[in-house]
C-alpha atoms as a PDB file:
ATOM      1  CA  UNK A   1     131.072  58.318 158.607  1.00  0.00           C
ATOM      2  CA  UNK A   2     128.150  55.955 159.300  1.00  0.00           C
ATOM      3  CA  UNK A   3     128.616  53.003 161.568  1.00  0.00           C
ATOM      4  CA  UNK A   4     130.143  49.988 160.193  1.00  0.00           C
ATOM      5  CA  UNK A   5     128.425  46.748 161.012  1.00  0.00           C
ATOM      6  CA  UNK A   6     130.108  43.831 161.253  1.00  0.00           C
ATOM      7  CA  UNK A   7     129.114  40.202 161.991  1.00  0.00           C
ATOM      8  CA  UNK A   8     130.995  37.331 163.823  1.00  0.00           C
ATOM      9  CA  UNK A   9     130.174  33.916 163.076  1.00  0.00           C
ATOM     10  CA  UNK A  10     129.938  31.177 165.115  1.00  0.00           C
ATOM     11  CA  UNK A  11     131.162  28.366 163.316  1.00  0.00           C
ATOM     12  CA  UNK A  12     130.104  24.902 164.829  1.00  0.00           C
ATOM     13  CA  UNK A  13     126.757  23.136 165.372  1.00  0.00           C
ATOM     14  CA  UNK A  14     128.058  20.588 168.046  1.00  0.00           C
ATOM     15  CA  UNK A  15     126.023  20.516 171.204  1.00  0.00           C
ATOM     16  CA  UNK A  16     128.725  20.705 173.101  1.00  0.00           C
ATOM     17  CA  UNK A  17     130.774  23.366 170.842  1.00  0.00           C
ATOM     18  CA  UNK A  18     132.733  26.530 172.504  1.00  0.00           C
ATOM     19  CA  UNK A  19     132.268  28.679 169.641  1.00  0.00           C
ATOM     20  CA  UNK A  20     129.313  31.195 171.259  1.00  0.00           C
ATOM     21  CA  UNK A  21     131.855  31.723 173.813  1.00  0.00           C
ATOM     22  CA  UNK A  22     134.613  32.662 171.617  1.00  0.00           C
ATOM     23  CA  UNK A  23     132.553  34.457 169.249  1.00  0.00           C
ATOM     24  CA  UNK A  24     131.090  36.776 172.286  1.00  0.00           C
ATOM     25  CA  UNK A  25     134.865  36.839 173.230  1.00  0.00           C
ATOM     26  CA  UNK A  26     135.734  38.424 170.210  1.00  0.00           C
ATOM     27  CA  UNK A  27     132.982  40.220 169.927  1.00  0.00           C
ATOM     28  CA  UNK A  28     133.783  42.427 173.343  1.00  0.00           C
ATOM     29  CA  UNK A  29     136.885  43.496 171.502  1.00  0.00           C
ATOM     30  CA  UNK A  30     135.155  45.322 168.622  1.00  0.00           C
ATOM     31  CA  UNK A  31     135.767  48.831 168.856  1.00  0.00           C
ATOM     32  CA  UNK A  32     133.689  51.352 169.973  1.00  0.00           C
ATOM     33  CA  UNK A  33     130.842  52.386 167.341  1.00  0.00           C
ATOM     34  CA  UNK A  34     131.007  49.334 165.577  1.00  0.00           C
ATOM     35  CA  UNK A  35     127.525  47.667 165.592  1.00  0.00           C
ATOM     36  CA  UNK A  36     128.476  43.870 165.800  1.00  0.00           C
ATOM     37  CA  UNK A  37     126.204  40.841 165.609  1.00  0.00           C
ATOM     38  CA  UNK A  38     127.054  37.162 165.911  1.00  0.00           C
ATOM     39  CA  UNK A  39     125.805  35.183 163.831  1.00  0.00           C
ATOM     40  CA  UNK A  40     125.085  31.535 165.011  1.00  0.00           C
ATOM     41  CA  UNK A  41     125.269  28.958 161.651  1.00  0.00           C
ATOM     42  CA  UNK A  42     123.487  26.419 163.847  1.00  0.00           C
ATOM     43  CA  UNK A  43     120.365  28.814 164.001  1.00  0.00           C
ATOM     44  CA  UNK A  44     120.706  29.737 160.620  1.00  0.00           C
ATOM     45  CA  UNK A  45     119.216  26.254 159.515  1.00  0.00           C
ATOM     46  CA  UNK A  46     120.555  26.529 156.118  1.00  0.00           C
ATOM     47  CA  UNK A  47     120.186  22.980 154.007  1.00  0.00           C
ATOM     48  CA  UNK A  48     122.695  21.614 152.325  1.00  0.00           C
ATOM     49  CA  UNK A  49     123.634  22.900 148.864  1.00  0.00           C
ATOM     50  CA  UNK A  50     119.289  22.394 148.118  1.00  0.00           C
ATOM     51  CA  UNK A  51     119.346  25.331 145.465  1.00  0.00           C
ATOM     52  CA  UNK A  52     118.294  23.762 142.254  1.00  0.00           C
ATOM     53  CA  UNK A  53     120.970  26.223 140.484  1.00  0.00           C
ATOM     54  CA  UNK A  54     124.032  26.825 141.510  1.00  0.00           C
ATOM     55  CA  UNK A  55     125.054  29.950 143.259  1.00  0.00           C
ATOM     56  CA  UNK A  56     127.094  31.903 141.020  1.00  0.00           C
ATOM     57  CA  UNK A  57     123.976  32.475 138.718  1.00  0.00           C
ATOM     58  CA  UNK A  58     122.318  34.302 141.923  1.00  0.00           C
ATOM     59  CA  UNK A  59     118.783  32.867 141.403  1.00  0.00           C
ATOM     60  CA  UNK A  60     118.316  31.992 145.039  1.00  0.00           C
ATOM     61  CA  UNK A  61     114.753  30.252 145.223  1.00  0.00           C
ATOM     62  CA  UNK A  62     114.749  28.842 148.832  1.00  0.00           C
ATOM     63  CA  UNK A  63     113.451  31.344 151.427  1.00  0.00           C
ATOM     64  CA  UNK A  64     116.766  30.376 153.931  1.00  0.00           C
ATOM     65  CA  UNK A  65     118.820  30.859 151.052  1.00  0.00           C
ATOM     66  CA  UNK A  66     117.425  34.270 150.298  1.00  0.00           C
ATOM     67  CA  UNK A  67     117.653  35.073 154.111  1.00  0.00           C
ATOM     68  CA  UNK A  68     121.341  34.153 154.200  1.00  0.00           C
ATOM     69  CA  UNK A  69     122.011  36.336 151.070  1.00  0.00           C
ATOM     70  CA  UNK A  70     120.230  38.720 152.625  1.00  0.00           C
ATOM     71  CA  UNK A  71     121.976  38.604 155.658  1.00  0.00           C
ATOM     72  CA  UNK A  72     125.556  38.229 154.561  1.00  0.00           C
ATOM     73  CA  UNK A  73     124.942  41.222 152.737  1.00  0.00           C
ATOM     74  CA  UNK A  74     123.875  43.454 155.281  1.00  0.00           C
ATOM     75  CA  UNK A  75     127.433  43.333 156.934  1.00  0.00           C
ATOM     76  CA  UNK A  76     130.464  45.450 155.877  1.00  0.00           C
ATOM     77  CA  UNK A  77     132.622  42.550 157.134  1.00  0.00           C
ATOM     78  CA  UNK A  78     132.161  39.142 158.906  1.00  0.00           C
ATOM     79  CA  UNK A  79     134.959  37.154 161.483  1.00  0.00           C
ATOM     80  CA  UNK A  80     134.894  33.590 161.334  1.00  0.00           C
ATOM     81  CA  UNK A  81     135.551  32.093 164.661  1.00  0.00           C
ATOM     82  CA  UNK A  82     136.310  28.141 163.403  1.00  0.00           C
ATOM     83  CA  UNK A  83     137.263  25.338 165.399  1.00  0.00           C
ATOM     84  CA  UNK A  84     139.177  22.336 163.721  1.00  0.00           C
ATOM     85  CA  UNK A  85     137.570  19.610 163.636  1.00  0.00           C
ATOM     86  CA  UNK A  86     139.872  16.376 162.033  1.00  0.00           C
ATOM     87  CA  UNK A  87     142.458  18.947 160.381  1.00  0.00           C
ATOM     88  CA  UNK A  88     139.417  20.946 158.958  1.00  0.00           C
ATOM     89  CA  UNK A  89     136.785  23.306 159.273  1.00  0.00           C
ATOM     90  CA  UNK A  90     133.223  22.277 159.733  1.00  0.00           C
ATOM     91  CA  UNK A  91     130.983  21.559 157.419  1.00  0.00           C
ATOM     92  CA  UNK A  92     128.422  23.971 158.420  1.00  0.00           C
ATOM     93  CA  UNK A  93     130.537  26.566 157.407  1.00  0.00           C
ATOM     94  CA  UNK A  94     131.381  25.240 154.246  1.00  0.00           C
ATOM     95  CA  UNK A  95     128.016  24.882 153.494  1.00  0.00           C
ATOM     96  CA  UNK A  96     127.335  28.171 154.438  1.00  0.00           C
ATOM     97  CA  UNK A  97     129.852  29.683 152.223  1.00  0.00           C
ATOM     98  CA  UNK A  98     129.448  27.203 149.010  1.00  0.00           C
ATOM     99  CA  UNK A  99     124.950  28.453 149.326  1.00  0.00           C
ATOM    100  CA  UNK A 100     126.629  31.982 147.891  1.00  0.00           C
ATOM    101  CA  UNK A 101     128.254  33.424 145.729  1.00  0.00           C
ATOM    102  CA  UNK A 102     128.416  37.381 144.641  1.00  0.00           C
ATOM    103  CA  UNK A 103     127.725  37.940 148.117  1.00  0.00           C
ATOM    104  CA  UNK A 104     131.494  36.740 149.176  1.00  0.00           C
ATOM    105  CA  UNK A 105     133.009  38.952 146.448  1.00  0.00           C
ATOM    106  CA  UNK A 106     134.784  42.127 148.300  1.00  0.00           C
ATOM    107  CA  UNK A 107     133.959  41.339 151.451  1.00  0.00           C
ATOM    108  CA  UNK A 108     136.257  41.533 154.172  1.00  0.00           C
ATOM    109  CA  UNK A 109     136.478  38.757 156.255  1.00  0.00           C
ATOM    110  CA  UNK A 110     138.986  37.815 159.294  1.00  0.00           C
ATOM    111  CA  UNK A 111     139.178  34.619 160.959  1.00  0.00           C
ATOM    112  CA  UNK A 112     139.543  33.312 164.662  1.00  0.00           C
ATOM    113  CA  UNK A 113     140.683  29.674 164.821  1.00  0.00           C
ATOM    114  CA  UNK A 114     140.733  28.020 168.145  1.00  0.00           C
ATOM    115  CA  UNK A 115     141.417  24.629 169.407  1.00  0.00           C
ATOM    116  CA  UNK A 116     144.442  22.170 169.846  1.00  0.00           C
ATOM    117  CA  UNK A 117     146.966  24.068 167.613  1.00  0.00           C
ATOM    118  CA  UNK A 118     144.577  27.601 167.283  1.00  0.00           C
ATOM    119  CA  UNK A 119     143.085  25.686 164.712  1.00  0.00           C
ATOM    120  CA  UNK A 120     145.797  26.715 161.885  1.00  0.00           C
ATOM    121  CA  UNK A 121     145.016  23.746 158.859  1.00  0.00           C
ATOM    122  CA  UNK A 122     141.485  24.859 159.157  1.00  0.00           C
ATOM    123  CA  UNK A 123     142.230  28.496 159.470  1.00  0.00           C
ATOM    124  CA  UNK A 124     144.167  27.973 156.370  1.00  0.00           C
ATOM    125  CA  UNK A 125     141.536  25.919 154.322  1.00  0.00           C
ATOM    126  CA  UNK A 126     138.907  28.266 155.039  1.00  0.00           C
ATOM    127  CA  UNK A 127     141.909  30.607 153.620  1.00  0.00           C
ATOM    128  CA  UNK A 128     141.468  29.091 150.220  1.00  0.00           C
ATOM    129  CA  UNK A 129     137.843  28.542 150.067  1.00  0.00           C
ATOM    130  CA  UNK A 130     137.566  32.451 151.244  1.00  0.00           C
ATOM    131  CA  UNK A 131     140.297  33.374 148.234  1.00  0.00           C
ATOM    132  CA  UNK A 132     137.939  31.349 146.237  1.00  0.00           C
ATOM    133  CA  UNK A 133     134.787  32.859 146.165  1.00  0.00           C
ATOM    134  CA  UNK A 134     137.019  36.443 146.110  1.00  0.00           C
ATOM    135  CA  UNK A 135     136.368  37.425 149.777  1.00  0.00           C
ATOM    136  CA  UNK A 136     139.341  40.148 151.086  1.00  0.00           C
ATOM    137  CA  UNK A 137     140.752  36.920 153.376  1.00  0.00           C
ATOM    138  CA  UNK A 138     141.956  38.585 156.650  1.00  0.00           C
ATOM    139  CA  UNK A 139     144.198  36.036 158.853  1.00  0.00           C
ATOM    140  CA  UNK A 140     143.557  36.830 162.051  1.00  0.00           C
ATOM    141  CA  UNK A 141     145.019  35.176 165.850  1.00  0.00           C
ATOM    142  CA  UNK A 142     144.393  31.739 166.710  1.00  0.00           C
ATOM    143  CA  UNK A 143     143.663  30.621 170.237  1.00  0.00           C
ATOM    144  CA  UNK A 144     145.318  27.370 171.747  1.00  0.00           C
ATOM    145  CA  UNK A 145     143.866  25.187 174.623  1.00  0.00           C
ATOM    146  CA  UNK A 146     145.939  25.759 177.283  1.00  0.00           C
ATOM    147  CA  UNK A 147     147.505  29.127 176.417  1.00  0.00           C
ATOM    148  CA  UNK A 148     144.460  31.411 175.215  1.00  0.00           C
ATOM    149  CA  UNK A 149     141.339  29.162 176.184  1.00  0.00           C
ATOM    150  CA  UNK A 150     140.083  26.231 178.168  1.00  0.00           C
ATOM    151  CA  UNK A 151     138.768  23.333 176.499  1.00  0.00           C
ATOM    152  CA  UNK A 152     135.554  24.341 177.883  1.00  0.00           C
ATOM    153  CA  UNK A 153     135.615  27.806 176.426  1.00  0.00           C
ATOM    154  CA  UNK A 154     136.752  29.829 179.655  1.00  0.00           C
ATOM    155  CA  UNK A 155     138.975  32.735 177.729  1.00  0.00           C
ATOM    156  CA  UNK A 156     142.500  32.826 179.657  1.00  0.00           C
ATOM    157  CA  UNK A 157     144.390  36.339 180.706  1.00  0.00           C
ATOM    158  CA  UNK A 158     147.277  35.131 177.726  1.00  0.00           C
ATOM    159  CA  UNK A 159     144.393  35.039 175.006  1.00  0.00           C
ATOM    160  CA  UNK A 160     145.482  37.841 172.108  1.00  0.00           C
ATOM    161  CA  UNK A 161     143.088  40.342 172.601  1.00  0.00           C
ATOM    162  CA  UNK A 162     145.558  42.634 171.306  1.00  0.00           C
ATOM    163  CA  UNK A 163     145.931  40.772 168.176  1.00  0.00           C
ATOM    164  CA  UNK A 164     142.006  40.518 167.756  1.00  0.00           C
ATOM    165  CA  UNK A 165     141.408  44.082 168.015  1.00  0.00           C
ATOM    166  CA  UNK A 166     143.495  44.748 165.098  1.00  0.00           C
ATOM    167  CA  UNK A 167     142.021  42.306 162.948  1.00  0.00           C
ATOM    168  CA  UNK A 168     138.871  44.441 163.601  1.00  0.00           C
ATOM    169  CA  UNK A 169     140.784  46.940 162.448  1.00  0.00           C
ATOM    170  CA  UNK A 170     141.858  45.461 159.596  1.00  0.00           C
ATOM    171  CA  UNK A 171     138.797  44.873 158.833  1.00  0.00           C
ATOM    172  CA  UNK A 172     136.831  47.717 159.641  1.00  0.00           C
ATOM    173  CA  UNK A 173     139.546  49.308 156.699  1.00  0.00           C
ATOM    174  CA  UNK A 174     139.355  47.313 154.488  1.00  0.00           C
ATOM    175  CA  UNK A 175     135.250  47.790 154.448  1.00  0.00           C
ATOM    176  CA  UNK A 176     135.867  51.353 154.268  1.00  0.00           C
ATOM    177  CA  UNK A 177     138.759  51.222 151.465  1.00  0.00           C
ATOM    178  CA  UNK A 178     135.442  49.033 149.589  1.00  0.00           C
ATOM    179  CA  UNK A 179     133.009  51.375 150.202  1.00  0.00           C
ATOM    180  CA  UNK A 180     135.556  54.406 148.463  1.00  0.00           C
ATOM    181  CA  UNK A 181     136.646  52.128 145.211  1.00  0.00           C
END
């Protein structure tokens, strides 16, 4: 079996965001042989919805778009690591999800909320959006200041780690159940 790759986004563009830390958190816990890569949306400099068609009819035109396909493609699964930011996810991400479309289709994706709350109402609109564009949605731990993390990112001993290596797992099978349909 060849080496599954999977990549682990970092959700948030705020200058003073947490997600690299959490995202190289989670990625730590990938198991052994799996070739992970995160995948920072803030360095990924994708405009906003700037396609002159829309996605579903797959004629990307803008180089970044083209990249991101490109990209998002290359990866037999993604994790989301998402904050909440005002009882949602950011808009990065949306953006970053609403630039493709047949891409999304099949592909296994978990998700990581953190924040007050482990992030659960964005956690669970990404849910949607993700069942949308007929992604294989993956619910995976959230991580509450105070109990998992530090407001400042610092990953506590109580943190799941546990619970995020089997949403690797999860999704690591669910790539290979893909791969054998």
């Amino acid at each position: 079996m060849s080496t599954q790759k999977i990549g682990i986004i970092v959700s948030s563009s705020r200058p003073t965001r947490i997600g690299d830390k959490v995202a190289q958190w989670v990625a730590s816990l990938a198991p052994e042989g799996t070739e992970v890569d995160v995948i920072d949306l803030a360095e990924v400099d994708l405009p906003f919805l700037a396609e002159p068609e829309q996605p579903a009819t797959g004629n990307y035109t803008l180089a970044s778009t083209v990249a991101w396909a490109e990209r998002v493609s290359a990866y037999d699964g993604l994790v989301i690591t998402v904050p909440e930011y005002n009882a949602g996810y950011p808009a990065i991400l949306k953006n970053a999800i609403d630039s493709l479309h047949a891409e999304w289709n099949g592909l296994p994706v978990g998700v990581v909320g953190y924040g007050w709350g482990a992030a659960a109402g964005a956690a669970r609109q990404l849910g949607e959006v993700l069942d949308r564009v007929k992604a294989v949605t993956l619910p995976g731990p959230g991580l509450s200041f105070g109990q998992a993390l530090t407001p400042e990112g610092e990953i506590l001993e109580a943190a799941p780690a546990d619970d995020v290596r089997g949403l690797f797992e999860q999704v690591l099978t669910a790539a290979q159940q893909a791969v054998t349909v």
